[in-house]
C-alpha atoms as a PDB file:
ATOM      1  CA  UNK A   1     118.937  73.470  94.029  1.00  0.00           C
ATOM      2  CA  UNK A   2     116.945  76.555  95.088  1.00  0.00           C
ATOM      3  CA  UNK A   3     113.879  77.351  92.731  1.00  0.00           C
ATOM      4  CA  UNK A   4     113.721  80.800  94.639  1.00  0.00           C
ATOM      5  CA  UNK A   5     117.510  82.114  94.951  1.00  0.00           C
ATOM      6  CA  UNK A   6     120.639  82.355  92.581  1.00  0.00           C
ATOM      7  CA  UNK A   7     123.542  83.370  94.498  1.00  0.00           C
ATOM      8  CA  UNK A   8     125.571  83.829  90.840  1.00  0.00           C
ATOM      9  CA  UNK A   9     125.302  88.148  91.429  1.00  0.00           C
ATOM     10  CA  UNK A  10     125.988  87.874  95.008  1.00  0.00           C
ATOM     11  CA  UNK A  11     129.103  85.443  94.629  1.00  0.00           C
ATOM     12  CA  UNK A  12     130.558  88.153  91.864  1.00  0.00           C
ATOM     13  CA  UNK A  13     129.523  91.114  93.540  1.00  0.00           C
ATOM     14  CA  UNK A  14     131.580  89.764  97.169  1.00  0.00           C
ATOM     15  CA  UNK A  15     134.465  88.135  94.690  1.00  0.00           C
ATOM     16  CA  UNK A  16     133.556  84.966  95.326  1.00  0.00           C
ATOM     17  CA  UNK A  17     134.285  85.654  98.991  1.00  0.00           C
ATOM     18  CA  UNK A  18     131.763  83.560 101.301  1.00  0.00           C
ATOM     19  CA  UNK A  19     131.979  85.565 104.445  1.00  0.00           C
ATOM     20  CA  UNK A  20     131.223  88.117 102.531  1.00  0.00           C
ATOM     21  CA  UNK A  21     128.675  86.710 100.718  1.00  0.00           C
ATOM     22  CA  UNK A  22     127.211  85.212 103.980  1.00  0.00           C
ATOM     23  CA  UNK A  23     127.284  88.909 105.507  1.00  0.00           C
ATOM     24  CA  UNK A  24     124.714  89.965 103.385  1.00  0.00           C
ATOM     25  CA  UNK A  25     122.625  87.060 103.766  1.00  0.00           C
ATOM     26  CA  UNK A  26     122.494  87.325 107.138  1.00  0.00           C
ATOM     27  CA  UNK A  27     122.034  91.372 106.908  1.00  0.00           C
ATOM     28  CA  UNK A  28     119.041  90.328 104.683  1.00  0.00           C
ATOM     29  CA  UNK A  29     117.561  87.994 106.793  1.00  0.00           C
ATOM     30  CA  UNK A  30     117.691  90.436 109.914  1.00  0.00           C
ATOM     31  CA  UNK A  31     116.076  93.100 107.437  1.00  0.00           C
ATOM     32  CA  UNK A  32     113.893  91.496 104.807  1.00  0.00           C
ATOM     33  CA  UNK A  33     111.230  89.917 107.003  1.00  0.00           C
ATOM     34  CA  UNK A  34     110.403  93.500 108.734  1.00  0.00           C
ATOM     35  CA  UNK A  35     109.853  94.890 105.340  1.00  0.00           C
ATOM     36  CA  UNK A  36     107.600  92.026 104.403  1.00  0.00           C
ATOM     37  CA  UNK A  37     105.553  92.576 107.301  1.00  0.00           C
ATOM     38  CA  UNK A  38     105.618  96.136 106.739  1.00  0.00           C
ATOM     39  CA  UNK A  39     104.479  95.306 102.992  1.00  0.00           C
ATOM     40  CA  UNK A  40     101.309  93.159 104.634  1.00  0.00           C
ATOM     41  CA  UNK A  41     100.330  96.060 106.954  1.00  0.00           C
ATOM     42  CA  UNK A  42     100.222  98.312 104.120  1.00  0.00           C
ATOM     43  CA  UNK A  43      98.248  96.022 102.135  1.00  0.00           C
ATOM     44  CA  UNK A  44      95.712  95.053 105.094  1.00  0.00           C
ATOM     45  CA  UNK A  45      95.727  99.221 105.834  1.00  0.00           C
ATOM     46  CA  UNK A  46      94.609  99.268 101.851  1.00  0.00           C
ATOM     47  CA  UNK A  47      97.175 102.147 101.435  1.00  0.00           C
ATOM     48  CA  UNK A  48      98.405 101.362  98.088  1.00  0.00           C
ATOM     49  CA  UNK A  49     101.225 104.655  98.701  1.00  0.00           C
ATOM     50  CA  UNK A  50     102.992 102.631 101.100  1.00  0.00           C
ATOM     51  CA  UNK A  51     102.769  99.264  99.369  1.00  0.00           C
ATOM     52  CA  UNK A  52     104.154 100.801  96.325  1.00  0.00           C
ATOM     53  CA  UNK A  53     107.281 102.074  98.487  1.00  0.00           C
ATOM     54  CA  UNK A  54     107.584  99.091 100.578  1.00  0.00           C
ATOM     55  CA  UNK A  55     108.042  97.168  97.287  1.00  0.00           C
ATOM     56  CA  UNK A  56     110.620  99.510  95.732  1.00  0.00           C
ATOM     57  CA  UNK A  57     112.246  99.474  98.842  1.00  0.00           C
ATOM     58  CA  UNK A  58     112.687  95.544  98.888  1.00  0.00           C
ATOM     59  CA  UNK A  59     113.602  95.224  95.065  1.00  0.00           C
ATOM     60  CA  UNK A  60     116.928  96.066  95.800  1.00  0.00           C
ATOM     61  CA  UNK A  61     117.409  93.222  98.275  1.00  0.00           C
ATOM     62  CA  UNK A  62     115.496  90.816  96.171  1.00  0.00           C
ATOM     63  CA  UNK A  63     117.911  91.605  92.981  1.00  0.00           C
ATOM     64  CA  UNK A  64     121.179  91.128  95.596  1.00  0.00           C
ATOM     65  CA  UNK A  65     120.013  87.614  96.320  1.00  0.00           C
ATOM     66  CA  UNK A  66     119.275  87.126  93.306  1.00  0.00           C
ATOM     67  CA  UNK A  67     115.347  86.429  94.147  1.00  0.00           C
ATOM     68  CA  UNK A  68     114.574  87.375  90.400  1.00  0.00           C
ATOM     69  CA  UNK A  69     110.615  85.727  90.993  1.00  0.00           C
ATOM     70  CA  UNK A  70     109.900  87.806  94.057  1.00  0.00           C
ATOM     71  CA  UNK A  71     111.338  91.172  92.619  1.00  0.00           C
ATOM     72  CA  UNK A  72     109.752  90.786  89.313  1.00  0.00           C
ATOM     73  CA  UNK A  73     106.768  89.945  91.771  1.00  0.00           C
ATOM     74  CA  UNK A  74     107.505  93.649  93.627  1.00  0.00           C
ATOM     75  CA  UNK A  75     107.881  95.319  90.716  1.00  0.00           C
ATOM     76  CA  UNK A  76     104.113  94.765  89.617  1.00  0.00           C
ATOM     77  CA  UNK A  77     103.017  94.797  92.819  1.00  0.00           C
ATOM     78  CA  UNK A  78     104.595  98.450  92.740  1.00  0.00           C
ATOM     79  CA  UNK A  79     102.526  99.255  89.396  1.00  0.00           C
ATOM     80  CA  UNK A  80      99.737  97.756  90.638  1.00  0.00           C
ATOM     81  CA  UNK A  81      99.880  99.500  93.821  1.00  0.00           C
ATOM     82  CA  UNK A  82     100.293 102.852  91.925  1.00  0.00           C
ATOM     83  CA  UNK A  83      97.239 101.939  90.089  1.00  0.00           C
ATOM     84  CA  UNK A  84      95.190 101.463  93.302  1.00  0.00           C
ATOM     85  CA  UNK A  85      94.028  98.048  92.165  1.00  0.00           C
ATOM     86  CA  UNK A  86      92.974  96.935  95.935  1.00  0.00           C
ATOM     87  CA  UNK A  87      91.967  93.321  94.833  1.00  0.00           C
ATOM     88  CA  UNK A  88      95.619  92.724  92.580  1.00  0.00           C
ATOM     89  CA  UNK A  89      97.448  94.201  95.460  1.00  0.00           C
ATOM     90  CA  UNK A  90      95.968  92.236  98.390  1.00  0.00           C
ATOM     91  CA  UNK A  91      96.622  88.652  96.122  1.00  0.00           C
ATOM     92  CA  UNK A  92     100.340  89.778  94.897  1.00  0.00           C
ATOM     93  CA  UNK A  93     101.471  90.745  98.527  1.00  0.00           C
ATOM     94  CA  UNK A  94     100.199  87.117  99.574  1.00  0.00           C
ATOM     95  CA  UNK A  95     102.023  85.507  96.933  1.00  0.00           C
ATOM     96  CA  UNK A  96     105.077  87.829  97.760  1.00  0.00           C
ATOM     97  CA  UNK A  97     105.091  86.870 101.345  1.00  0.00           C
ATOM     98  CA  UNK A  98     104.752  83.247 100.412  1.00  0.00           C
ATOM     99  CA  UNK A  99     107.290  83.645  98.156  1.00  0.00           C
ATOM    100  CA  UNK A 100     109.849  85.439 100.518  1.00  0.00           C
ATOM    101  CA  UNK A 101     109.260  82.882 103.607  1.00  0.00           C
ATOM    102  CA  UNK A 102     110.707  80.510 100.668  1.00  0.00           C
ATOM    103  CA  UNK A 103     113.584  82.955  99.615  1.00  0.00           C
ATOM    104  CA  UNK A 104     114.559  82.957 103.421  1.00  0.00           C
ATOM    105  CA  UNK A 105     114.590  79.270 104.002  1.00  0.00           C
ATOM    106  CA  UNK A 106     116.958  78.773 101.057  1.00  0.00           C
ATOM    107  CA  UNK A 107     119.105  81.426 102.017  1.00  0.00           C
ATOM    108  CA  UNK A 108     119.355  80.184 105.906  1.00  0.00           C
ATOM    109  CA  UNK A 109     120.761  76.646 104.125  1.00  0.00           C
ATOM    110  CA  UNK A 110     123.179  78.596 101.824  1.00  0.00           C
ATOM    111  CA  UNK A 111     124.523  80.133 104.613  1.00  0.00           C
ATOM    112  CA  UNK A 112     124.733  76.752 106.751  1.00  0.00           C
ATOM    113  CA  UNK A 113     126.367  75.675 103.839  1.00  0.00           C
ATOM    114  CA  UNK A 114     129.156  78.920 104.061  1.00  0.00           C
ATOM    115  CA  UNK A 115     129.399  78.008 107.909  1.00  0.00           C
ATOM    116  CA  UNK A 116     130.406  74.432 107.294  1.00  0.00           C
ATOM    117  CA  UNK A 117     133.203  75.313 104.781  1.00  0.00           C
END
């Protein structure tokens, strides 16, 4: 079971193929932990602009791997960030980060998983 990921989008958007599906999970995992860093250099730089756009940016990503938590997560850290509320910013980007270093681990064994079949 993975509290953090459903697959169920990804699996009908690659038609059930698990190549495919493990394609884009390993595209995401060469591109999502960039962004995250990018999103905790924005929020340590306090520039709320950039937070805001790294978080739309990973949405996206988050909704493909069906990481519903972390992109509803994103999506107030985006309003918040818009907002300029410093102290809600600097605590939702923790918990995203957290949050994402949990997405990745359960993707890396759902794509073991696609390598062993």
């Amino acid at each position: 079971m993975h509290p953090h990921i459903d697959l169920s989008f990804l699996d009908r958007f690659c038609n059930g193929d698990r190549s495919r599906m493990a394609k884009y999970i390993a595209l995401y995992l060469a591109e999502a932990p960039a962004l995250f860093a990018e999103l905790q250099q924005a929020a340590n730089d306090q520039d709320a602009a950039q937070v805001a756009a790294t978080a739309h940016n990973l949405r996206p990503m988050m909704h493909q791997m069906g990481a519903q938590r972390v992109m509803d997560l994103l999506t107030t850290l985006e309003e918040r960030a818009k907002e300029d509320e410093a102290t809600a910013i600097a605590l939702l980007v923790q918990d995203a980060v957290k949050m994402s270093a949990e997405v990745e681990t359960e993707l890396r064994a759902a794509l073991d998983r696609f390598s062993l079949k």
